[in-house]
C-alpha atoms as a PDB file:
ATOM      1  CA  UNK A   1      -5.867  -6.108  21.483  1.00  0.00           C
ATOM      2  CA  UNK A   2      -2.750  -3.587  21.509  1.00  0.00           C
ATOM      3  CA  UNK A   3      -0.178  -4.229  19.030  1.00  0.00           C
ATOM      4  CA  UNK A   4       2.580  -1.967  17.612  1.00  0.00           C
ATOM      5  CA  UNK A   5       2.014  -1.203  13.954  1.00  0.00           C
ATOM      6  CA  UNK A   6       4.787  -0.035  11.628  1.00  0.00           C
ATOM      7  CA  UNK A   7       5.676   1.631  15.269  1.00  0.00           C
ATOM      8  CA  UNK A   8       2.773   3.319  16.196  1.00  0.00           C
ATOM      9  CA  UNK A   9       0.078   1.445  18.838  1.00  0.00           C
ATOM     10  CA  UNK A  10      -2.795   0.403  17.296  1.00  0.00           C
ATOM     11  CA  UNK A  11      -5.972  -0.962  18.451  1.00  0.00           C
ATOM     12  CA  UNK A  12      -6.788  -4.505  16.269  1.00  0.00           C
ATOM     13  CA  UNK A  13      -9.740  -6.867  16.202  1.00  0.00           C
ATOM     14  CA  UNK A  14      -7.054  -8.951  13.963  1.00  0.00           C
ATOM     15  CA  UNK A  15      -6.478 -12.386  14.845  1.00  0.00           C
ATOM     16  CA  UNK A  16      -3.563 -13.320  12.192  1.00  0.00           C
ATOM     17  CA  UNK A  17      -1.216 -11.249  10.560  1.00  0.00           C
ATOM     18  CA  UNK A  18      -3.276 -11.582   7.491  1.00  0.00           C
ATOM     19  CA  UNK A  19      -6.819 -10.441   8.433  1.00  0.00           C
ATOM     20  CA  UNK A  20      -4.439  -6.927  10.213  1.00  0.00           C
ATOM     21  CA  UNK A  21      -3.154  -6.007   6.515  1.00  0.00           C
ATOM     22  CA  UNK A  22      -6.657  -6.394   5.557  1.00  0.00           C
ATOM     23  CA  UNK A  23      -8.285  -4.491   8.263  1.00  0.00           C
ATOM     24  CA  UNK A  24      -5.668  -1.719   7.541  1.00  0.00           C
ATOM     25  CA  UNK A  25      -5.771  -1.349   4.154  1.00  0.00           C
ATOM     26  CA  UNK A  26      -2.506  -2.498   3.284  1.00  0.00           C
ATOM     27  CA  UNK A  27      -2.415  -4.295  -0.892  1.00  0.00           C
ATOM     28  CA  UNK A  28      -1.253  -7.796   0.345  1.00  0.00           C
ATOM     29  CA  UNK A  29       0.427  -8.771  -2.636  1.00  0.00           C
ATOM     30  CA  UNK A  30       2.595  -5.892  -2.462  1.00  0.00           C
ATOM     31  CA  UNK A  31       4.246  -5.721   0.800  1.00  0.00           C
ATOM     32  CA  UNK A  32       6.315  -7.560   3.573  1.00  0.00           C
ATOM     33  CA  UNK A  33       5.531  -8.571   6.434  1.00  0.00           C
ATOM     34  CA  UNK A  34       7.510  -9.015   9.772  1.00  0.00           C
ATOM     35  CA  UNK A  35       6.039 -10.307  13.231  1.00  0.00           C
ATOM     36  CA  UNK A  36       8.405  -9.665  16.067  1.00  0.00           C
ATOM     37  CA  UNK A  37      11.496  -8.714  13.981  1.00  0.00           C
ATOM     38  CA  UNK A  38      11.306 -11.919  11.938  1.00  0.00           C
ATOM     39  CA  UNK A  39      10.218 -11.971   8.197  1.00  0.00           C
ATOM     40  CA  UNK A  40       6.274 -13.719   7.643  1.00  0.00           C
ATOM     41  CA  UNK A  41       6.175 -15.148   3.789  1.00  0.00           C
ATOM     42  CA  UNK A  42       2.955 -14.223   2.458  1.00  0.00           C
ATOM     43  CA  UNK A  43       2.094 -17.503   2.032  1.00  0.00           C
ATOM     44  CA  UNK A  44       2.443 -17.640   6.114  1.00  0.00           C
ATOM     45  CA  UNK A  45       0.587 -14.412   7.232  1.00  0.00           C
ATOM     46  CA  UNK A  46      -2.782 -16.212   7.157  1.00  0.00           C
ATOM     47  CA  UNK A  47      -1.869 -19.235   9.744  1.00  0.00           C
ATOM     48  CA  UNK A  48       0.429 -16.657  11.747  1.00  0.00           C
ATOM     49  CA  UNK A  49      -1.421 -15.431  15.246  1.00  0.00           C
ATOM     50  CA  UNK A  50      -1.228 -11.668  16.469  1.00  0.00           C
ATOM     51  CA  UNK A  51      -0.456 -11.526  20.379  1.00  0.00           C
ATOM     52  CA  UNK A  52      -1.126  -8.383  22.416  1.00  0.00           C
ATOM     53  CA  UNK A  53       1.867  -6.505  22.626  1.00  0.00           C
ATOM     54  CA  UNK A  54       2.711  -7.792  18.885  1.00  0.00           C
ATOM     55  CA  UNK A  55       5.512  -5.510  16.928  1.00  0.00           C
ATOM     56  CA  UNK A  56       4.115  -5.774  13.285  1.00  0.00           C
ATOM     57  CA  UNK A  57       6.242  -3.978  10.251  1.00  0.00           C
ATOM     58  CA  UNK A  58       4.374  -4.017   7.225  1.00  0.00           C
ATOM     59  CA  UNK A  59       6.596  -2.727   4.538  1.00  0.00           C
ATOM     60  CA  UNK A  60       5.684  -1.328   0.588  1.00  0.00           C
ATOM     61  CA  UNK A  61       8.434  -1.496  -1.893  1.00  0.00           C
ATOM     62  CA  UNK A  62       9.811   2.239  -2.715  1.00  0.00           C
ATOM     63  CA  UNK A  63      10.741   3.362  -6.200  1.00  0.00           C
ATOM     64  CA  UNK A  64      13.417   5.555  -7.408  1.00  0.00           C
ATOM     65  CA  UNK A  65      17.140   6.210  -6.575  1.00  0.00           C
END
């Protein structure tokens, strides 16, 4: 299916939000997660569906100032 990741269109095999930051690459249990413009707990990314047309934002924490 097409999605939108991080604003660029991907190509997914993905059927929740969880098995996407897998398939990507992405270390789970450092990011955040949005589906759609609203925030996914991690604790919710496994029982949360991907649609086509899906606007993921998968997000890393940045260092400095």
């Amino acid at each position: 299916m097409q999605i939108d990741l991080n604003g660029a269109p991907v190509t997914t095999a993905a059927e929740t939000l969880s098995a996407l930051i897998e398939e990507h690459g992405f270390d789970a249990a450092s990011v955040a997660t949005a589906l759609d413009g609203v925030f996914i707990p991690r604790l919710m990314r496994s029982t949360t569906p991907l649609h086509g047309g899906a606007k993921v934002e998968v997000l890393s924490p940045m260092q400095g100032g």
